[in-house]
N, C-alpha and C. Protein backbone atom coordinates (compact mmCIF):
# COMPACT_ATOMS: atom_id res chain seq x y z
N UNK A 1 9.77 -85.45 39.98
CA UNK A 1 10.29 -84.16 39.79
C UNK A 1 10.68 -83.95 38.33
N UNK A 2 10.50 -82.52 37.95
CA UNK A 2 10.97 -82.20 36.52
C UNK A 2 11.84 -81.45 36.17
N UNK A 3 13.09 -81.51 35.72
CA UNK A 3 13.97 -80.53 35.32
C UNK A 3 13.71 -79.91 33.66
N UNK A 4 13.52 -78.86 34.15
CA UNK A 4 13.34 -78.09 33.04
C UNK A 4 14.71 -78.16 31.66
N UNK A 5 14.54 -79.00 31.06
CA UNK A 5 15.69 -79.01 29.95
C UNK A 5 15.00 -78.96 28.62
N UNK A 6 16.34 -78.01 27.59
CA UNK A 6 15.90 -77.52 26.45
C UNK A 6 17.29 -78.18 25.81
N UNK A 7 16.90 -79.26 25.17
CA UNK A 7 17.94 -79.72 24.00
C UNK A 7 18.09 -79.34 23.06
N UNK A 8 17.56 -77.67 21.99
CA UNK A 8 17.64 -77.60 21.44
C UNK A 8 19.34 -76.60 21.26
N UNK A 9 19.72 -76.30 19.92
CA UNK A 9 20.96 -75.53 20.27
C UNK A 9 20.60 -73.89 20.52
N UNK A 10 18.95 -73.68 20.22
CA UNK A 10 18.59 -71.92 20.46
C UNK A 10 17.23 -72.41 20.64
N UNK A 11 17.25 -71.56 22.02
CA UNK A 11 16.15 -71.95 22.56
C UNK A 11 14.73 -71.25 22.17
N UNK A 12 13.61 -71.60 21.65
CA UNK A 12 12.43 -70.81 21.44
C UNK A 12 12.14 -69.48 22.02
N UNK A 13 11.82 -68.62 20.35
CA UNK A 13 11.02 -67.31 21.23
C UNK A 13 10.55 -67.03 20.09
N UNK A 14 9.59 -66.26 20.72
CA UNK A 14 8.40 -65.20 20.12
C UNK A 14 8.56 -64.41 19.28
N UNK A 15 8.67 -64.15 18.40
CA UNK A 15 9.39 -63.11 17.55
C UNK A 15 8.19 -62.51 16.13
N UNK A 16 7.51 -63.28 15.96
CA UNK A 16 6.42 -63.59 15.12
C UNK A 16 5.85 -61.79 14.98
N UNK A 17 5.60 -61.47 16.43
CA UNK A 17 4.53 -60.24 16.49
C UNK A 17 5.70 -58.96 15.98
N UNK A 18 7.11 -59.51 16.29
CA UNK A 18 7.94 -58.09 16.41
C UNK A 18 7.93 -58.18 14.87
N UNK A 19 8.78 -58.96 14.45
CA UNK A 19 9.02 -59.18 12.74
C UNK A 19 7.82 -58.78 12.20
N UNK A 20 6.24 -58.90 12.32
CA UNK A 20 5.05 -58.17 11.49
C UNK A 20 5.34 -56.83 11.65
N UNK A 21 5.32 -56.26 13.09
CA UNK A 21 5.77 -54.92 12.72
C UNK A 21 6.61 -54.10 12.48
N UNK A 22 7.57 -54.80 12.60
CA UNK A 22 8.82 -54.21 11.86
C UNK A 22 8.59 -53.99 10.15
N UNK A 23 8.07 -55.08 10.06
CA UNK A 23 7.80 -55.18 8.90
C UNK A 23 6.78 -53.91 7.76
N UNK A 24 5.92 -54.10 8.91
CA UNK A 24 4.98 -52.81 8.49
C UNK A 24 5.58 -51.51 8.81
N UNK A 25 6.49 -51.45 9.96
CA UNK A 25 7.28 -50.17 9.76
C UNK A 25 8.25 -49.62 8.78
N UNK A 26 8.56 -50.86 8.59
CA UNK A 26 9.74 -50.74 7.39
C UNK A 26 8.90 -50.01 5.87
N UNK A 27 7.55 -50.70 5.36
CA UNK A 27 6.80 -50.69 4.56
C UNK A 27 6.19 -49.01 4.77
N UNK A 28 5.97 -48.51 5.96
CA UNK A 28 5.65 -46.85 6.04
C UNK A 28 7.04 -46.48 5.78
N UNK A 29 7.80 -46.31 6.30
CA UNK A 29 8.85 -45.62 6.23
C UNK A 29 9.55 -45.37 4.84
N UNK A 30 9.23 -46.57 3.67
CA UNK A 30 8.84 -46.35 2.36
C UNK A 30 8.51 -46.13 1.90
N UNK A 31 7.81 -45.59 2.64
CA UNK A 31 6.14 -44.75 1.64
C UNK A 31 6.44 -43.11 1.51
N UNK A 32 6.77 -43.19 3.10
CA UNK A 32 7.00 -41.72 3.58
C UNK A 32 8.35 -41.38 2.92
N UNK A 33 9.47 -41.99 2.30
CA UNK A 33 10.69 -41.82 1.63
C UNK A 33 10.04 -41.52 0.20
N UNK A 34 9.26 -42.35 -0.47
CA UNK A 34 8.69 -42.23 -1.89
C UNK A 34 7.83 -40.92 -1.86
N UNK A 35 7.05 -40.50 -0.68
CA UNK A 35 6.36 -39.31 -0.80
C UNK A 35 7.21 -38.20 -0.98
N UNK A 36 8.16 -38.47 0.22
CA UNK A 36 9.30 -37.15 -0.03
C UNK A 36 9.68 -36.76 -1.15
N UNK A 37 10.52 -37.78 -1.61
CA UNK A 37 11.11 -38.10 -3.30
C UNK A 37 10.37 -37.41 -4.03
N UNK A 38 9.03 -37.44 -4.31
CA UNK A 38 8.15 -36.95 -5.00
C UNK A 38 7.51 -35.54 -4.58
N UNK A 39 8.19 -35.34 -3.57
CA UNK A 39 7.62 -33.63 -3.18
C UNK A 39 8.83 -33.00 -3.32
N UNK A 40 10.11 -33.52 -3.44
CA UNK A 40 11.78 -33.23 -3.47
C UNK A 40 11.30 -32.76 -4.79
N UNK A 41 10.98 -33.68 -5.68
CA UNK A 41 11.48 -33.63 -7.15
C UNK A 41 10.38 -32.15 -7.85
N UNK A 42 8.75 -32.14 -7.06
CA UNK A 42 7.86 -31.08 -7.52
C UNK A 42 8.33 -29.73 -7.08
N UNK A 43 8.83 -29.67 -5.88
CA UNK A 43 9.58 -28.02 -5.48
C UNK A 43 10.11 -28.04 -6.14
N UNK A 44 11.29 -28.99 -6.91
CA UNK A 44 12.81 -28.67 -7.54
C UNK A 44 12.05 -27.99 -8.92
N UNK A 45 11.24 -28.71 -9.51
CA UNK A 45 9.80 -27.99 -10.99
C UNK A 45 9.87 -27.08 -10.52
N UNK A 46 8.72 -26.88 -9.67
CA UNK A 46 8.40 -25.35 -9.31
C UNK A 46 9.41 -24.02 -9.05
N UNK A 47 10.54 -24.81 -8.47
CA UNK A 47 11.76 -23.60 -8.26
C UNK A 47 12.37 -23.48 -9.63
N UNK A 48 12.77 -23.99 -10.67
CA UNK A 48 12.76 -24.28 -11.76
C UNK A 48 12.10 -22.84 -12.16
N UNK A 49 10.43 -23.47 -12.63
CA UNK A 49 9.38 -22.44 -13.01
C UNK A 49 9.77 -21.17 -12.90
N UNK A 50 10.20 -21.10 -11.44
CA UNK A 50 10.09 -19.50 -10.90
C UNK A 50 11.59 -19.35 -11.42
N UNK A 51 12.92 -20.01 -11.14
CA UNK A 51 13.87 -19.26 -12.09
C UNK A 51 13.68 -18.66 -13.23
N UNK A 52 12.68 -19.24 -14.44
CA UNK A 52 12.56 -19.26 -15.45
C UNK A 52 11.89 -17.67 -15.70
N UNK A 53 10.76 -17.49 -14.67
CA UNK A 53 10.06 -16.40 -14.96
C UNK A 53 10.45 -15.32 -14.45
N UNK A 54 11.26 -15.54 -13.35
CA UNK A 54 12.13 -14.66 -12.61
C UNK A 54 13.11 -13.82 -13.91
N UNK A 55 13.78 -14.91 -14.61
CA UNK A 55 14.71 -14.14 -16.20
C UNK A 55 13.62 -14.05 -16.81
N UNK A 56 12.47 -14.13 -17.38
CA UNK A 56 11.71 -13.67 -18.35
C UNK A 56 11.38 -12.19 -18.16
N UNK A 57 11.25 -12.20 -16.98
CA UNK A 57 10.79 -10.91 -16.25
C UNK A 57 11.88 -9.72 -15.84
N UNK A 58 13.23 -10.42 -15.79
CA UNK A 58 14.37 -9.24 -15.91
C UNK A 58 14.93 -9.18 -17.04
N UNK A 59 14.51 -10.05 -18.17
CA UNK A 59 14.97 -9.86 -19.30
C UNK A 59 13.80 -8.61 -19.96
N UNK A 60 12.51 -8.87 -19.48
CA UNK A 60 11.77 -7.49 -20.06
C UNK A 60 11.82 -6.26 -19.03
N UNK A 61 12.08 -6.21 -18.07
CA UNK A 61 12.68 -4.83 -17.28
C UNK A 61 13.69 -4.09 -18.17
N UNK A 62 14.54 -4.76 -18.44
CA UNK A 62 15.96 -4.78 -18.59
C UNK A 62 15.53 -4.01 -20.40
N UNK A 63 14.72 -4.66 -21.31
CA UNK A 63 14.02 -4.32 -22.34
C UNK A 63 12.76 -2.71 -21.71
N UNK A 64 12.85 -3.11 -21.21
CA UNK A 64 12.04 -1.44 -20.85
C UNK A 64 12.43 -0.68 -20.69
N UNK A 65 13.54 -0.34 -19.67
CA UNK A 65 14.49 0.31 -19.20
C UNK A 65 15.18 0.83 -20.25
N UNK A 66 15.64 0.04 -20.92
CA UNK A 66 16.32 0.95 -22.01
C UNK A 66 15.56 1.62 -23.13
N UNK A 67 14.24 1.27 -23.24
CA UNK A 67 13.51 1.72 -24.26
C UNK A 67 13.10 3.55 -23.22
N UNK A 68 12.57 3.15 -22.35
CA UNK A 68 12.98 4.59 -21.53
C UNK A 68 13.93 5.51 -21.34
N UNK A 69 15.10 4.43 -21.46
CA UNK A 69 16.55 5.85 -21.26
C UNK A 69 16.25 6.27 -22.58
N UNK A 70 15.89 6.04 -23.78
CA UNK A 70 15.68 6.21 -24.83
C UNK A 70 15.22 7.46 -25.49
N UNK A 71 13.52 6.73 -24.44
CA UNK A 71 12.49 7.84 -24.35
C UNK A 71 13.09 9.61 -23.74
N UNK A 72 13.45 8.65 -22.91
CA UNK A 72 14.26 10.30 -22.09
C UNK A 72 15.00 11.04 -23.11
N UNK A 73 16.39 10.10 -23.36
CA UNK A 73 17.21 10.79 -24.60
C UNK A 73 16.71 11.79 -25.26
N UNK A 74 15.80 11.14 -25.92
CA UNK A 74 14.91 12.25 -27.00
C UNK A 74 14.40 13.50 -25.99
N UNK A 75 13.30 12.96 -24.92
CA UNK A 75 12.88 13.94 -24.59
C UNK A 75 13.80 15.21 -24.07
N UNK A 76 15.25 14.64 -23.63
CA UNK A 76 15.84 15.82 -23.03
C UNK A 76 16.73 16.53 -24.42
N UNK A 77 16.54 16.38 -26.11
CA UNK A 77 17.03 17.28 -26.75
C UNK A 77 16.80 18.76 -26.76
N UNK A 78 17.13 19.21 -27.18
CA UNK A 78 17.25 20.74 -27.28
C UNK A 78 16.01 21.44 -27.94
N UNK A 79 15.54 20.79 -29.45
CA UNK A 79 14.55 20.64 -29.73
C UNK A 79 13.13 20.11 -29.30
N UNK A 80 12.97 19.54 -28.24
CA UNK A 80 11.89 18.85 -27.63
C UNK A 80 11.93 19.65 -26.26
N UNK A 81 12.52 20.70 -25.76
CA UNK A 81 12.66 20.81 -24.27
C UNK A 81 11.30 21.71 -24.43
N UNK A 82 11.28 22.36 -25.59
CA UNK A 82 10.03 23.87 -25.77
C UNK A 82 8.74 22.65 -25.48
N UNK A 83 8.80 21.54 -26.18
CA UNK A 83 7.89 20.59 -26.10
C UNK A 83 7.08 20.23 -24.84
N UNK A 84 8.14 20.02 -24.08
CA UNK A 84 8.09 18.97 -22.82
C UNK A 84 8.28 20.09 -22.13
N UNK A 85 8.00 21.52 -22.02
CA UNK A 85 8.23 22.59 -21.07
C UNK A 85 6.19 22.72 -20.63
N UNK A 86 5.61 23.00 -22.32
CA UNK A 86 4.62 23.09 -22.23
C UNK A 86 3.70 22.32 -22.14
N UNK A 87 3.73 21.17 -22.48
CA UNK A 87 3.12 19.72 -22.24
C UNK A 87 3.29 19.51 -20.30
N UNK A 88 3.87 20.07 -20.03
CA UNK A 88 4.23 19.91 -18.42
C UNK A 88 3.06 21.18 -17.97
N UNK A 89 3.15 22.21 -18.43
CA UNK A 89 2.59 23.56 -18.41
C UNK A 89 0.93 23.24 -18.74
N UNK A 90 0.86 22.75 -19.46
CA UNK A 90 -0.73 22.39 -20.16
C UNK A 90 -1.09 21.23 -19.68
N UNK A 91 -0.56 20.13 -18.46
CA UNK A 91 -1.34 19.19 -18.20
C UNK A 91 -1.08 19.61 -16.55
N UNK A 92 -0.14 20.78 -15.67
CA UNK A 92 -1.23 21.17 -14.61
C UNK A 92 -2.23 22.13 -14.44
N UNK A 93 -2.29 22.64 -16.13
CA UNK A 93 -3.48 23.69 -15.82
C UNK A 93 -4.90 23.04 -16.44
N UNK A 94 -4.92 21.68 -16.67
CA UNK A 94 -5.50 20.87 -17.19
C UNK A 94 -6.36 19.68 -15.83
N UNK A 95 -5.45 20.16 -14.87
CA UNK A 95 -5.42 19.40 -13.62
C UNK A 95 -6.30 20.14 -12.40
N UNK A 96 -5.70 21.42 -12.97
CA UNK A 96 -6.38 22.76 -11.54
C UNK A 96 -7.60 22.49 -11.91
N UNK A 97 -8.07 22.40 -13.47
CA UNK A 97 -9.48 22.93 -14.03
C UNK A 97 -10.16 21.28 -13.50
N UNK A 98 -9.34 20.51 -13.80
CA UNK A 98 -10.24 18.84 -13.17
C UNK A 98 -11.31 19.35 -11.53
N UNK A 99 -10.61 20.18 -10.89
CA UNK A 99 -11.25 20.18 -9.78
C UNK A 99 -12.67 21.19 -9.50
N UNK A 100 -13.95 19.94 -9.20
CA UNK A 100 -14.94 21.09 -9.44
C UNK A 100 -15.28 21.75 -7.50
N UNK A 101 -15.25 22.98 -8.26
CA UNK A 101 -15.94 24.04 -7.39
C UNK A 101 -16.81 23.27 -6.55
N UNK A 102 -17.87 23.56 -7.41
CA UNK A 102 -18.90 23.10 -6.57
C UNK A 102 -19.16 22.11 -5.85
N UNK A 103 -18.75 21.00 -6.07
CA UNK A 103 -18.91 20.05 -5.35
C UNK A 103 -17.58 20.23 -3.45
N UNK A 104 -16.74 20.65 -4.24
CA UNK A 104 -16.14 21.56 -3.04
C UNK A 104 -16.51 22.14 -2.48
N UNK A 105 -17.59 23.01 -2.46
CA UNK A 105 -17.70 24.33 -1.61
C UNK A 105 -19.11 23.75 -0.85
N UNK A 106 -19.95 22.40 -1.54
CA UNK A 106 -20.70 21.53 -1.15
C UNK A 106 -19.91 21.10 0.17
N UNK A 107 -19.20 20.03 -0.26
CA UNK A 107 -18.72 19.35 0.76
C UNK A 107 -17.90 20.22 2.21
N UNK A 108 -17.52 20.98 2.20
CA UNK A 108 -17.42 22.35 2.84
C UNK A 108 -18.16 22.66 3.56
N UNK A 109 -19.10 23.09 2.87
CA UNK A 109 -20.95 23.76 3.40
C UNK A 109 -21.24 22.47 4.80
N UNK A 110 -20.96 21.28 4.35
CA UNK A 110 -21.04 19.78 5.47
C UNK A 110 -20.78 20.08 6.85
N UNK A 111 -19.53 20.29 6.51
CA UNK A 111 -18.53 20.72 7.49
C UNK A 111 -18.51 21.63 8.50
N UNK A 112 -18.90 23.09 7.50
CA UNK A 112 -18.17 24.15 8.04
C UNK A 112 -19.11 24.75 9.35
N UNK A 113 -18.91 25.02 10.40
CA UNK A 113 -19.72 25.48 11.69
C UNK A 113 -20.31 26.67 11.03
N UNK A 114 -21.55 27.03 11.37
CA UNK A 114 -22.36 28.59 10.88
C UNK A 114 -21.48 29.61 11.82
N UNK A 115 -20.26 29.55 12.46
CA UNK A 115 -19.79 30.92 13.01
C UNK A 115 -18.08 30.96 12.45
N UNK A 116 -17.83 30.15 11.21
CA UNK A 116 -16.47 29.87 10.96
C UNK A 116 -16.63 30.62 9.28
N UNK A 117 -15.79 31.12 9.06
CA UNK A 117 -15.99 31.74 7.66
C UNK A 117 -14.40 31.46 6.84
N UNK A 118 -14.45 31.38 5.49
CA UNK A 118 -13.14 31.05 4.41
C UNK A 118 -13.01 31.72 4.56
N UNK A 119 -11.64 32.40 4.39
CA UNK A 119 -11.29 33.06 4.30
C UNK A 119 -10.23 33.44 2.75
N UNK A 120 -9.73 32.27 2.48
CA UNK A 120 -9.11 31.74 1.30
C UNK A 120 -9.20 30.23 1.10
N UNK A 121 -9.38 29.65 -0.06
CA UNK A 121 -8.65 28.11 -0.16
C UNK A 121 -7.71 28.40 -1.29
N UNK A 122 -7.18 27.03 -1.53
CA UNK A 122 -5.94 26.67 -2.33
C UNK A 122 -5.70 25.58 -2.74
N UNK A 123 -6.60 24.88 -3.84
CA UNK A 123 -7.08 23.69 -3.50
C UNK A 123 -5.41 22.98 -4.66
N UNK A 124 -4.94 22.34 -4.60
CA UNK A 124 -3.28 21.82 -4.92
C UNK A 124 -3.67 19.97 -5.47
N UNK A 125 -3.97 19.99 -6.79
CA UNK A 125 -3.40 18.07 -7.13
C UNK A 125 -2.38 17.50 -6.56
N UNK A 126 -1.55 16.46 -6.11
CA UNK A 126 -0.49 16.16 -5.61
C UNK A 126 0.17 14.46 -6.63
N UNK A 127 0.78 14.13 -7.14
CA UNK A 127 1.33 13.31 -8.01
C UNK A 127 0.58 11.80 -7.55
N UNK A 128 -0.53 11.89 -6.29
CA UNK A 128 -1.47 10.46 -6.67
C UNK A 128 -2.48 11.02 -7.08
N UNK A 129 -2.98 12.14 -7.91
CA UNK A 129 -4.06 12.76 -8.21
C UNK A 129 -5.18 12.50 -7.00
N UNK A 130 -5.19 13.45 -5.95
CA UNK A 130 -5.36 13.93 -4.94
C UNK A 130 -5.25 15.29 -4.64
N UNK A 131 -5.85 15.62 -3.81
CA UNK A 131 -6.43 17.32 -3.72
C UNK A 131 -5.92 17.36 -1.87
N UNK A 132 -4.68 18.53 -2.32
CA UNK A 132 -4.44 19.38 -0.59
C UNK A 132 -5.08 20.47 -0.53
N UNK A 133 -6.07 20.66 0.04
CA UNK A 133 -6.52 21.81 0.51
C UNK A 133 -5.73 22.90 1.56
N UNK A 134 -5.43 23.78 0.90
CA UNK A 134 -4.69 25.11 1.77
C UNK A 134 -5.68 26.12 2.32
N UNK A 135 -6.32 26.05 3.38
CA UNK A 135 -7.62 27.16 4.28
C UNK A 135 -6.86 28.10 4.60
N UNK A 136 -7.36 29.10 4.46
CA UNK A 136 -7.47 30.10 5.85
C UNK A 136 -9.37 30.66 6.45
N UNK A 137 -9.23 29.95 7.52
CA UNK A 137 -10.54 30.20 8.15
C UNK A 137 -10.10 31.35 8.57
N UNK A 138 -11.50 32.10 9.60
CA UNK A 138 -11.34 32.61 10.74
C UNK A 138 -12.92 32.63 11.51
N UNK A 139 -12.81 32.85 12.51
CA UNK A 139 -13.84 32.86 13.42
C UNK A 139 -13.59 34.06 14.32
N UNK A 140 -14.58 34.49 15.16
CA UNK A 140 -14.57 35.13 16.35
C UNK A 140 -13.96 34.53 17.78
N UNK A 141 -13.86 33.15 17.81
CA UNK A 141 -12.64 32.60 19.04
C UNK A 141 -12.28 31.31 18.60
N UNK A 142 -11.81 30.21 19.15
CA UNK A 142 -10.73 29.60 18.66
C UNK A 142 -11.83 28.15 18.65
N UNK A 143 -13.20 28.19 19.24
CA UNK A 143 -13.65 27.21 19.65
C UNK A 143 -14.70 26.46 18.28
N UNK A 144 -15.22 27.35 17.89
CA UNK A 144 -15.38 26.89 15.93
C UNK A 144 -14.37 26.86 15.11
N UNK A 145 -13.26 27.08 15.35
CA UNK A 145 -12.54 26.96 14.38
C UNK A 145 -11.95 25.07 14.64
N UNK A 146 -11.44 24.93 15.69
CA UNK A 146 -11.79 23.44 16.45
C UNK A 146 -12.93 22.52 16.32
N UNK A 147 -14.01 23.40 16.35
CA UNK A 147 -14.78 22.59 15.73
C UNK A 147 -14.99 22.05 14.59
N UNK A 148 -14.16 23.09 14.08
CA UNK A 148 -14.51 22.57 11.99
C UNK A 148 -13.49 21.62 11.57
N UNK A 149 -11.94 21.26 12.91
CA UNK A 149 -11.34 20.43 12.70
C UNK A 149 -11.83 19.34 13.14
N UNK A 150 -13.13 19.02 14.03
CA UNK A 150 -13.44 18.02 14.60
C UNK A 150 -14.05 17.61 13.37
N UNK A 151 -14.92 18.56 12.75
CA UNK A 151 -16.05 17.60 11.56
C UNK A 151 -15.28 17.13 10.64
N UNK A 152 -14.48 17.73 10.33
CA UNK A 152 -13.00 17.45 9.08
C UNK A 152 -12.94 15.96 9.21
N UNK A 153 -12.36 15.85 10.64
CA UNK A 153 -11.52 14.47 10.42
C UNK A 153 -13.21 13.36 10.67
N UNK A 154 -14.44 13.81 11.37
CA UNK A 154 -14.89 12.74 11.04
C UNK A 154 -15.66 12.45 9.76
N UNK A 155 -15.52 13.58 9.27
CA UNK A 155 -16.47 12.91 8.03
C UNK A 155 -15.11 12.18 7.46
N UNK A 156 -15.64 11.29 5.81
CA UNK A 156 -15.41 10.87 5.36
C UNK A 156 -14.96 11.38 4.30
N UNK A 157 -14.64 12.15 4.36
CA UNK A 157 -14.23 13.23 2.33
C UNK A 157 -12.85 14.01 2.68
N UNK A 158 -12.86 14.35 3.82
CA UNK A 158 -11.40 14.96 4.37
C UNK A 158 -10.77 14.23 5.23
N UNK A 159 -9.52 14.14 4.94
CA UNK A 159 -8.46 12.99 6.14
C UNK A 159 -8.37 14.01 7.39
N UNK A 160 -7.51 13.77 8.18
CA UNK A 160 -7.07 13.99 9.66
C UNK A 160 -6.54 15.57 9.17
N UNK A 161 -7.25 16.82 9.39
CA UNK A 161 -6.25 18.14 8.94
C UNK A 161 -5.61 18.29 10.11
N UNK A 162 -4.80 19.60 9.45
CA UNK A 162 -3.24 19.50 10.54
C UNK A 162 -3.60 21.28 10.08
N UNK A 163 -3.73 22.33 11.55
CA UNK A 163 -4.06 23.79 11.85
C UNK A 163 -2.30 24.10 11.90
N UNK A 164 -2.12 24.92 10.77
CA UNK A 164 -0.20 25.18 10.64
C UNK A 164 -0.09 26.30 11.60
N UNK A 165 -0.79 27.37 11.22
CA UNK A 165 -0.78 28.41 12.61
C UNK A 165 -1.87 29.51 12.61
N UNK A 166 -1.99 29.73 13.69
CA UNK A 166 -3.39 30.94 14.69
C UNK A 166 -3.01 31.32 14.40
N UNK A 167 -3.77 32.94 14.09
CA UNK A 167 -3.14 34.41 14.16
C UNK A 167 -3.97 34.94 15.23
N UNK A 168 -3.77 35.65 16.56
CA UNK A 168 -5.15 36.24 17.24
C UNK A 168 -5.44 37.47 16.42
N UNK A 169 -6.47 38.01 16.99
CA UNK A 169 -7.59 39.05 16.33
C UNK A 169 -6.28 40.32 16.21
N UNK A 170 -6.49 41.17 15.53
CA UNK A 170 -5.67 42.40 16.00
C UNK A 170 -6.16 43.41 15.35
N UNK A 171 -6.29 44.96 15.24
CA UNK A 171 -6.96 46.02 15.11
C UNK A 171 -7.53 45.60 13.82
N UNK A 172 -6.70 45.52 12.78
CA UNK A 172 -6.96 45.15 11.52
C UNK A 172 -8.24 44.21 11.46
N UNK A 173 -7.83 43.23 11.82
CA UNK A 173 -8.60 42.24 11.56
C UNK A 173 -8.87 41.75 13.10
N UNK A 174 -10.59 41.45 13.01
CA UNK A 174 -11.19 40.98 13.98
C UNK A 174 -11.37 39.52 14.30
N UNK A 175 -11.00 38.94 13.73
CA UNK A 175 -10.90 37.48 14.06
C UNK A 175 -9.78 36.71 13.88
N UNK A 176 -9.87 35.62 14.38
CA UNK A 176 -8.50 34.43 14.57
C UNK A 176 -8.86 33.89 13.51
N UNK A 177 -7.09 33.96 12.87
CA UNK A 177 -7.29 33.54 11.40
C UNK A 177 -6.70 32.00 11.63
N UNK A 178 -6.83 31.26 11.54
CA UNK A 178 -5.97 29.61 11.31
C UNK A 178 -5.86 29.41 9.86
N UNK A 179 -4.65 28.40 9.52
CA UNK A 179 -4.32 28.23 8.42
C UNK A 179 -4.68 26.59 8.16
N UNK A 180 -5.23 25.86 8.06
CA UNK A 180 -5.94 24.43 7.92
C UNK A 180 -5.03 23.74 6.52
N UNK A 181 -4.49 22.91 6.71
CA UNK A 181 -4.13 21.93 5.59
C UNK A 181 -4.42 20.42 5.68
N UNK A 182 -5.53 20.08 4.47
CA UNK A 182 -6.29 18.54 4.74
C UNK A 182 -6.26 17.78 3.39
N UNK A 183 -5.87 16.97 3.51
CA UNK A 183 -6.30 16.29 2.18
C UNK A 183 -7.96 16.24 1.79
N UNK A 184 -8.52 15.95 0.42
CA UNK A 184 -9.97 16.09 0.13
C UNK A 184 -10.26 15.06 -0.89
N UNK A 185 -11.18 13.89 -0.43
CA UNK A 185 -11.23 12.79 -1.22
C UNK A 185 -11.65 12.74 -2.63
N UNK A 186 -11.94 13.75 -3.01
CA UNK A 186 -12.07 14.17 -4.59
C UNK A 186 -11.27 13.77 -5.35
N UNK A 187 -11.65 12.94 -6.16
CA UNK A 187 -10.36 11.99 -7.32
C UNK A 187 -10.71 12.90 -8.54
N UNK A 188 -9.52 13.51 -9.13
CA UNK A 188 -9.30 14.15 -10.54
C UNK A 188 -9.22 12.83 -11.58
């Protein structure tokens, strides 16, 4: 018979496989600390960078801005107002004339149903140099005049128009007048 006895003071074990990988875990987990470190330290640059340009960039606002209140100053003297009255005066009648006819009354002609007739336009620049068209159609019933809002919005040269108000026919006048307001892709 054999009794299992261990004279030593700690008895044998295996440890060989744990200690390699510990080992190698320990060795990633250093890596992945040194990567950090090094992506810690490139944001901290880059945030840096952008402080930097962030004040470069309100330091020249800040330089514009006042070169404008400036500009203004002057422009609002007493002497400059005759200036800046007609310079205002001579660049929207400079603006009306940008818009050609013809190519208007073209793009129109596209559009317009053979039983719908102008009645007026009003053709208006608007501060993105853009063209509102102010209509007054009229027709003999309400169903070409609908129609000329259908071709409006699909072509491509006039946005979505908006009909402000009908008038029906009355002794005077024989047809339904609508009042049409559309934007018109014509760049001044």
């Amino acid at each position: 018979m054999r009794f299992p006895i261990n004279l030593a003071s700690e008895p044998f074990r295996r440890d060989r496989a744990m200690i390699v990988a510990a080992s190698v875990l320990a060795g990633l987990l250093a890596l992945t600390l040194g990567l950090l470190v090094v992506l810690i330290v490139n944001e901290r640059d880059q945030k840096r960078d952008v402080r930097e340009a962030t004040a470069q960039a309100e330091v020249q606002l800040a330089r514009l801005a006042s070169e404008q209140s400036a500009l203004e100053a002057a422009m609002r003297k007493t002497e400059n107002a005759d200036v800046l009255e007609r310079s205002v005066f001579l660049n929207t009648l400079i603006a009306r004339k940008a818009i050609s006819w013809t190519r208007l009354f073209g793009d129109l002609e596209g559009v317009m149903p053979h039983n719908v007739r102008l009645v007026a336009i009003r053709p208006q620049a608007d501060q993105k140099n853009g063209i509102q068209l102010e209509m007054t159609v009229g027709a003999q019933s309400m169903e070409p005049v609908v129609d000329l809002l259908v071709r409006m919005e699909g072509s491509g040269i006039f946005s979505v128009p908006s009909a402000a108000n009908c008038l029906p026919p009355s002794q005077s006048e024989p047809l339904y007048r609508c009042r049409v307001s559309v934007n018109y892709a014509q760049k001044l």
